[in-house]
Protein backbone atom coordinates (compact mmCIF):
# COMPACT_ATOMS: atom_id res chain seq x y z
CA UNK A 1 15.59 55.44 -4.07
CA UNK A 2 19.53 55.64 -2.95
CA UNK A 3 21.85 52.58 -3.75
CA UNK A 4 25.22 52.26 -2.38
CA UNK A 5 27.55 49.79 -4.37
CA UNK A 6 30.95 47.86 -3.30
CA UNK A 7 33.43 47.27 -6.23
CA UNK A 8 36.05 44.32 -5.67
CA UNK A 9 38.27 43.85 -8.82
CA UNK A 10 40.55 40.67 -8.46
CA UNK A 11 42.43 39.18 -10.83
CA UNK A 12 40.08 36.69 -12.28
CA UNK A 13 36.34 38.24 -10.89
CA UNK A 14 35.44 41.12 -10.34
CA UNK A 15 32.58 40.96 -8.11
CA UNK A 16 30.01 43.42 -7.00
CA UNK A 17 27.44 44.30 -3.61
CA UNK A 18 24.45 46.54 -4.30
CA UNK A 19 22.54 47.78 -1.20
CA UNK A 20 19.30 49.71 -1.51
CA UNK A 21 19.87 51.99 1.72
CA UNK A 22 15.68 52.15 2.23
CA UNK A 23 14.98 47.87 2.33
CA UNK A 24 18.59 46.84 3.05
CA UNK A 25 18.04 44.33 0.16
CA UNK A 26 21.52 43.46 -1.05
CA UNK A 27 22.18 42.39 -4.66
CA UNK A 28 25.50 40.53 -5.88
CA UNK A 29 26.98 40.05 -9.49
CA UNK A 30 29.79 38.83 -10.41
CA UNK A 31 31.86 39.16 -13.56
CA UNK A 32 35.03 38.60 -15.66
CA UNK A 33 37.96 40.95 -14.48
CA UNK A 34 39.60 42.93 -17.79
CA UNK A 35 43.29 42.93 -16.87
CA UNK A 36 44.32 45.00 -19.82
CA UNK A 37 41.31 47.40 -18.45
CA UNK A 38 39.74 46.58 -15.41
CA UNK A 39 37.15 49.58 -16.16
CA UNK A 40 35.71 47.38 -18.81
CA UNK A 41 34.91 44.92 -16.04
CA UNK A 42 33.89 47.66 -13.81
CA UNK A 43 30.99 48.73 -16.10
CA UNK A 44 29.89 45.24 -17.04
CA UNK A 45 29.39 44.36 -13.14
CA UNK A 46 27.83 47.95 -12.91
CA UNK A 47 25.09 46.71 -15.82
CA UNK A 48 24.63 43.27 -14.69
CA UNK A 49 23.94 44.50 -11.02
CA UNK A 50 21.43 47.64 -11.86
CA UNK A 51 19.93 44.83 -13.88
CA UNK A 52 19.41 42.27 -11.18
CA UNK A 53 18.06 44.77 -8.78
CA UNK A 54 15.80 46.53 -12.15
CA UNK A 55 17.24 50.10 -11.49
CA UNK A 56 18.91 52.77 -13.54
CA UNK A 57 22.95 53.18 -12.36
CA UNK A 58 22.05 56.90 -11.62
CA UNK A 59 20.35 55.83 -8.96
CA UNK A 60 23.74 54.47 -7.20
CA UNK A 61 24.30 57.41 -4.89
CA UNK A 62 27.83 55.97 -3.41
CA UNK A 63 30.63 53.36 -4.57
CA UNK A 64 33.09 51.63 -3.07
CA UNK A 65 36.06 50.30 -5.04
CA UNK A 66 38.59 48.17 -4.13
CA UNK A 67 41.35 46.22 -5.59
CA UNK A 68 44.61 43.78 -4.92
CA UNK A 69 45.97 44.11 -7.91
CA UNK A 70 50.07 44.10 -8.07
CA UNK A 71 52.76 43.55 -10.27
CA UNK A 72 54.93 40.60 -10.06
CA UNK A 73 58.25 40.20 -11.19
CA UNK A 74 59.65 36.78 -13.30
């Protein structure tokens, strides 16, 4: 099976869409952003998604990534 899988990274959540392109079932997770890595958070939505829908992340043929993070100034 193919999976396609949206990545938003926020500040506080990173949260995650998992469609399986053959059912159009869509799966969600969503986890603690890692500010000081937001790959760490990446990867932990990855797991907790595959794990929802009970695949392997090599099935994910696509992703989508997307962020709004900025600096700000005092």
């Amino acid at each position: 099976m193919s999976y396609r899988l949206g990545v938003d990274v926020g500040g506080t959540f990173t949260d995650l869409l998992l469609v399986d392109e053959k059912t159009g079932r869509l799966y969600t997770a969503k986890v603690p952003s890692t500010p000081e890595d937001s790959s760490i958070g990446v990867f932990n939505g990855i797991a907790r998604v595959c794990d929802n829908a009970g695949i392997d992340p090599t099935e994910i043929s696509s992703v989508m990534h997307g962020t709004r993070l900025q600096l700000t100034q005092s």
